[in-house]
Protein backbone atom coordinates (compact mmCIF):
# COMPACT_ATOMS: atom_id res chain seq x y z
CA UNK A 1 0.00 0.00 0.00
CA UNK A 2 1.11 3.79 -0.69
CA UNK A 3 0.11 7.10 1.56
CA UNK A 4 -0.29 9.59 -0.75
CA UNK A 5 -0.32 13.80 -0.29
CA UNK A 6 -1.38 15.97 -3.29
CA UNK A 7 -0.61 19.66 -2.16
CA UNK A 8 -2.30 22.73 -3.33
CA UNK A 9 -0.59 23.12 -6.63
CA UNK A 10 -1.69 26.88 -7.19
CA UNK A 11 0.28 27.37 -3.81
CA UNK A 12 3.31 29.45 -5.00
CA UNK A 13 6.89 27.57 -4.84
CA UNK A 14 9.26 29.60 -2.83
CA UNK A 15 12.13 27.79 -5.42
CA UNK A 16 13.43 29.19 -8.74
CA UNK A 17 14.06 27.07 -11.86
CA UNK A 18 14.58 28.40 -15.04
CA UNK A 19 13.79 26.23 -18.18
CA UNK A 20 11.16 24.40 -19.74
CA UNK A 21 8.35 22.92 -17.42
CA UNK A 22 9.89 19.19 -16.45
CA UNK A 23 8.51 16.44 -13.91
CA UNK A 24 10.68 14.28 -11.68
CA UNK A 25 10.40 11.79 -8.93
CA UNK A 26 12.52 10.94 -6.63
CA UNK A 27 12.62 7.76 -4.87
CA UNK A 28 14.31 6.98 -1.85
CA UNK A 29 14.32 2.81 -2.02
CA UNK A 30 13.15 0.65 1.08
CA UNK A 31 11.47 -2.75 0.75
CA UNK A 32 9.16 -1.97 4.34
CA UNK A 33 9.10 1.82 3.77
CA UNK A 34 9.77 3.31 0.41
CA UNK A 35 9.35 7.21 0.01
CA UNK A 36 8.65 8.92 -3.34
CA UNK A 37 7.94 12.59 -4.52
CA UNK A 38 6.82 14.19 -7.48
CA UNK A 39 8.21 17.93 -8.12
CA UNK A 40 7.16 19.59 -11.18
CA UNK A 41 8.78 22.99 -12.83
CA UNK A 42 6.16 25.31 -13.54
CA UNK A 43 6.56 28.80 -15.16
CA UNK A 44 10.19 28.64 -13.79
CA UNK A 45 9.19 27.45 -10.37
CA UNK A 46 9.62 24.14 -8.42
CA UNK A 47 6.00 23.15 -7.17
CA UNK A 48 5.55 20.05 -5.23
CA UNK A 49 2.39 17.29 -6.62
CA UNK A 50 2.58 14.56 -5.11
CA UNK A 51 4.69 12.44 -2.45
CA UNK A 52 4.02 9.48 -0.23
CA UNK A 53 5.50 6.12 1.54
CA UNK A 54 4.97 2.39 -0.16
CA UNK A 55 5.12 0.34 2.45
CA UNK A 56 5.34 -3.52 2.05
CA UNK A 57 4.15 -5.84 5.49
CA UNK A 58 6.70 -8.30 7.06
CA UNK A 59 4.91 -11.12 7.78
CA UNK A 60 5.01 -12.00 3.94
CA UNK A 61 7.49 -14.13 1.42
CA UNK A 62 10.22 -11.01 0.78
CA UNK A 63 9.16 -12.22 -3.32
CA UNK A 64 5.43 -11.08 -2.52
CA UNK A 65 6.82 -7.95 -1.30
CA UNK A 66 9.40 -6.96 -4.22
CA UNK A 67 5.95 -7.85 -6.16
CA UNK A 68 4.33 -5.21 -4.19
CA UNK A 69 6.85 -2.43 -4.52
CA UNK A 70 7.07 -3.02 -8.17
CA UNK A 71 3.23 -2.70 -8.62
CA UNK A 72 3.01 0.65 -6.58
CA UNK A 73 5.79 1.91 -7.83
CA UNK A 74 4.69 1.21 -11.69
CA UNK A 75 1.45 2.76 -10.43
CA UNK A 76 3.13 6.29 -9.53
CA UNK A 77 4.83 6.60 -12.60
CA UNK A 78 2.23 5.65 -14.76
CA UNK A 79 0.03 8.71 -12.82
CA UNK A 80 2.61 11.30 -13.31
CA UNK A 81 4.78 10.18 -16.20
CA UNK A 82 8.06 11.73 -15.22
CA UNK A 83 10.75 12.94 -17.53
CA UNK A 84 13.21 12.47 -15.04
CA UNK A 85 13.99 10.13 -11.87
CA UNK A 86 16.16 10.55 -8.84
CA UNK A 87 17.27 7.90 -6.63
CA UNK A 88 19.51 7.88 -3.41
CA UNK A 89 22.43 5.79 -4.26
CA UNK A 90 22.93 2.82 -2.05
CA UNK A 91 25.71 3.19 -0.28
CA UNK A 92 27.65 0.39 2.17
CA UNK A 93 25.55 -0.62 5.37
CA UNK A 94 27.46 -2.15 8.37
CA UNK A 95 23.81 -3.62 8.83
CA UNK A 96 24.52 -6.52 6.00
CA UNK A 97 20.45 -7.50 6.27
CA UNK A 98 19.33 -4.30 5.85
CA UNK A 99 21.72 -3.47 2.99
CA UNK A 100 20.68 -6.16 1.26
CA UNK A 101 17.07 -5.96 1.13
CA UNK A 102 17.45 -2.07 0.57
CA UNK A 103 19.66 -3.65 -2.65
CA UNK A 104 16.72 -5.83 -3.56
CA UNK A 105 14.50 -2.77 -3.15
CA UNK A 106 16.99 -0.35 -5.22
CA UNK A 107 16.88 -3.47 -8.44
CA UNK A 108 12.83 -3.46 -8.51
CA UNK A 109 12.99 0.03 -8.62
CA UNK A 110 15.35 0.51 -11.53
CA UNK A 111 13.40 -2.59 -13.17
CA UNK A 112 10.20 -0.56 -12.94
CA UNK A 113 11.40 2.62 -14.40
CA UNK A 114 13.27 0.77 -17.46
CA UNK A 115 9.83 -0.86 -18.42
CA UNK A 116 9.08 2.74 -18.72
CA UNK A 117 11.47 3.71 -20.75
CA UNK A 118 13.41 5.90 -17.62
CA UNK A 119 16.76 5.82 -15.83
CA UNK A 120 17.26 6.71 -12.55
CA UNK A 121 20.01 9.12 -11.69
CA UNK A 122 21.84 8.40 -8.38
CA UNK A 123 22.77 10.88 -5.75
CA UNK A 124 24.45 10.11 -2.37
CA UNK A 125 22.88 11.48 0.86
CA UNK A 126 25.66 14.13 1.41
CA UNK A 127 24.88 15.74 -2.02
CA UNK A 128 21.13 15.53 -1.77
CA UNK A 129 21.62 16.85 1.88
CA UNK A 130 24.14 19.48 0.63
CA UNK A 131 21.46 20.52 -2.42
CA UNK A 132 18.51 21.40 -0.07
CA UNK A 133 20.22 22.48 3.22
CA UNK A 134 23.50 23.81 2.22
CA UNK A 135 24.93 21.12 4.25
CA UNK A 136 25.83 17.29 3.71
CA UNK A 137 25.40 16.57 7.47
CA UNK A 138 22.16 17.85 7.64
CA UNK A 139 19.49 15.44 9.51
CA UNK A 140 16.49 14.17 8.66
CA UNK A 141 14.16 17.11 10.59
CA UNK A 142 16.71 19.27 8.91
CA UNK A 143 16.16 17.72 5.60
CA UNK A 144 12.06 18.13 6.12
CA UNK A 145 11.86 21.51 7.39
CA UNK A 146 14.01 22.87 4.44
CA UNK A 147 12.34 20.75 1.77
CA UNK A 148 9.32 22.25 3.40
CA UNK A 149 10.72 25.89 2.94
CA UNK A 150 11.73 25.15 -0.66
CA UNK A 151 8.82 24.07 -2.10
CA UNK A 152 6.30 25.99 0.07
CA UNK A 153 4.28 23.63 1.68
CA UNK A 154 2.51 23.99 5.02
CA UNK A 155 4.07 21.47 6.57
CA UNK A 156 6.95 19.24 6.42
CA UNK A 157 5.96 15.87 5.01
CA UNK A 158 7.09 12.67 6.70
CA UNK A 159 10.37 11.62 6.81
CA UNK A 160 10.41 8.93 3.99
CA UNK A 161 9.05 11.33 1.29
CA UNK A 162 10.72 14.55 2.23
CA UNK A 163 13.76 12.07 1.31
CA UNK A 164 12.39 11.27 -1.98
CA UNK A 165 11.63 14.97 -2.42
CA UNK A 166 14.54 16.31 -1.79
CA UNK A 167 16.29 13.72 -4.23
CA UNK A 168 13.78 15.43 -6.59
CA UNK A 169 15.21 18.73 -5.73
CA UNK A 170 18.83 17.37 -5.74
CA UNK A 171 18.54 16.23 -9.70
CA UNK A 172 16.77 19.71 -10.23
CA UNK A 173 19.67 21.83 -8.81
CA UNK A 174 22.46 19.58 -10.38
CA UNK A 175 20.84 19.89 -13.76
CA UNK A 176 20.87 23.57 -13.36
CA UNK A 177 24.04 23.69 -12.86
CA UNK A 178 24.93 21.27 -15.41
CA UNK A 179 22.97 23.49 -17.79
CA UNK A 180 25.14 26.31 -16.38
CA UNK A 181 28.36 25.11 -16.55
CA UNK A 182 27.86 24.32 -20.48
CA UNK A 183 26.91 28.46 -21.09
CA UNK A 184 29.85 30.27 -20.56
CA UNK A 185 29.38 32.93 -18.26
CA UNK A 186 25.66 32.32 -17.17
CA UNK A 187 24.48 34.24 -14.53
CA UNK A 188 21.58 32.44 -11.98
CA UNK A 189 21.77 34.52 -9.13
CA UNK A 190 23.00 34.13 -5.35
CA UNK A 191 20.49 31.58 -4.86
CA UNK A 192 21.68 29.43 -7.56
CA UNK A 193 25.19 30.38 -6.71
CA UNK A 194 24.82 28.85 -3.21
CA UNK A 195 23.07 25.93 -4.05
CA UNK A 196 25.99 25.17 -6.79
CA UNK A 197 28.19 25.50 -4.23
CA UNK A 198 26.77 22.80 -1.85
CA UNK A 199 26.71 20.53 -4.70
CA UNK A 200 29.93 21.15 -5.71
CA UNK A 201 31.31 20.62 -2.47
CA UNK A 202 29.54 17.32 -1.85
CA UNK A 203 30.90 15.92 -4.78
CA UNK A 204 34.35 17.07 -3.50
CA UNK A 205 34.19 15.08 -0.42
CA UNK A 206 32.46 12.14 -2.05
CA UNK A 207 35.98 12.03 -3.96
CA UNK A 208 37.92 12.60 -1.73
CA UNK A 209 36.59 9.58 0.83
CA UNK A 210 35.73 7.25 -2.13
């Protein structure tokens, strides 16, 4: 089963985004609880549309469950049709049970959105913390009241979707800057300027402990 929140959409975003109008999900991958949000670039700004939780029970066969996530998951994107997808990368997990079913998780995922014709594009937590905070060491109340902030809902959302929309936000600001980086001497503003930055220097330390 899926919780679902549709927010106001003629609420005004409190985030810039220059370019054409673009829809992305982000999924944050859990076989008990599985977060997702959809964030949609409107008229230049980021509005949020839809986020929620799958959650799977564990009293059943862990095949039944995959089963599960796939089908809710294939629902979602069927509903909004993305253009884009943004997924926490899984990263090493001292906890080798959890890991693994989080890896099981991460493959029905990235099954789901290739029968769809999408790729997923992988952020760690310190970049997607980096992106919406300004800081990779952010934590998860952190994460939710600025996601909040950014996208001008009332209220922070739960912790498994404000995950999933802040991966959302991550690929939005990275593609900015992408798009930036390729026109010499673009100017986005201070805004942009600091959120490049926090990017920038997430990917720094990502090299530099790989």
């Amino acid at each position: 089963m899926f919780e679902s929140a549709d927010p106001d959409p003629t609420r005004p975003a409190r985030v810039q985004a220059p370019g054409p109008s673009r829809v992305v999900l982000g999924v944050d991958p859990g076989l008990t609880r599985c977060g997702w949000g959809v964030v949609a670039r409107e008229d230049g700004a980021l509005v949020p549309v839809a986020d929620g939780t799958i959650t799977t029970p564990t009293d059943v066969d862990t095949g039944e469950r995959l089963c599960r996530l796939h089908d809710a998951l294939d629902e979602i994107v069927t509903r909004h049709r993305p253009d884009s997808v943004a997924m926490e990368q899984v990263l090493f997990n001292r906890n080798v049970r959890t890991g693994m079913t989080t890896g099981q998780a991460c493959g029905v995922a990235l099954l789901c959105l290739a029968r769809h014709g999408l790729a997923a594009n992988s952020y760690t937590p310190t970049q997607v913390k980096s992106a919406v905070t300004g800081w990779g060491s952010a934590d998860k109340d952190q994460v939710r009241v600025a996601v909040a902030r950014l996208l001008g809902m009332d209220r922070p959302p739960p912790a498994d979707a404000a995950d999933a929309l802040a991966l959302a936000l991550c690929h939005f600001t990275t593609e900015r800057h992408t798009g930036a980086t390729r026109a010499a001497g673009a100017e986005t503003g201070a805004a942009g300027t600091r959120f490049r930055a926090a990017v920038d220097a997430a990917l720094a330390r990502e090299r530099r402990t790989g």
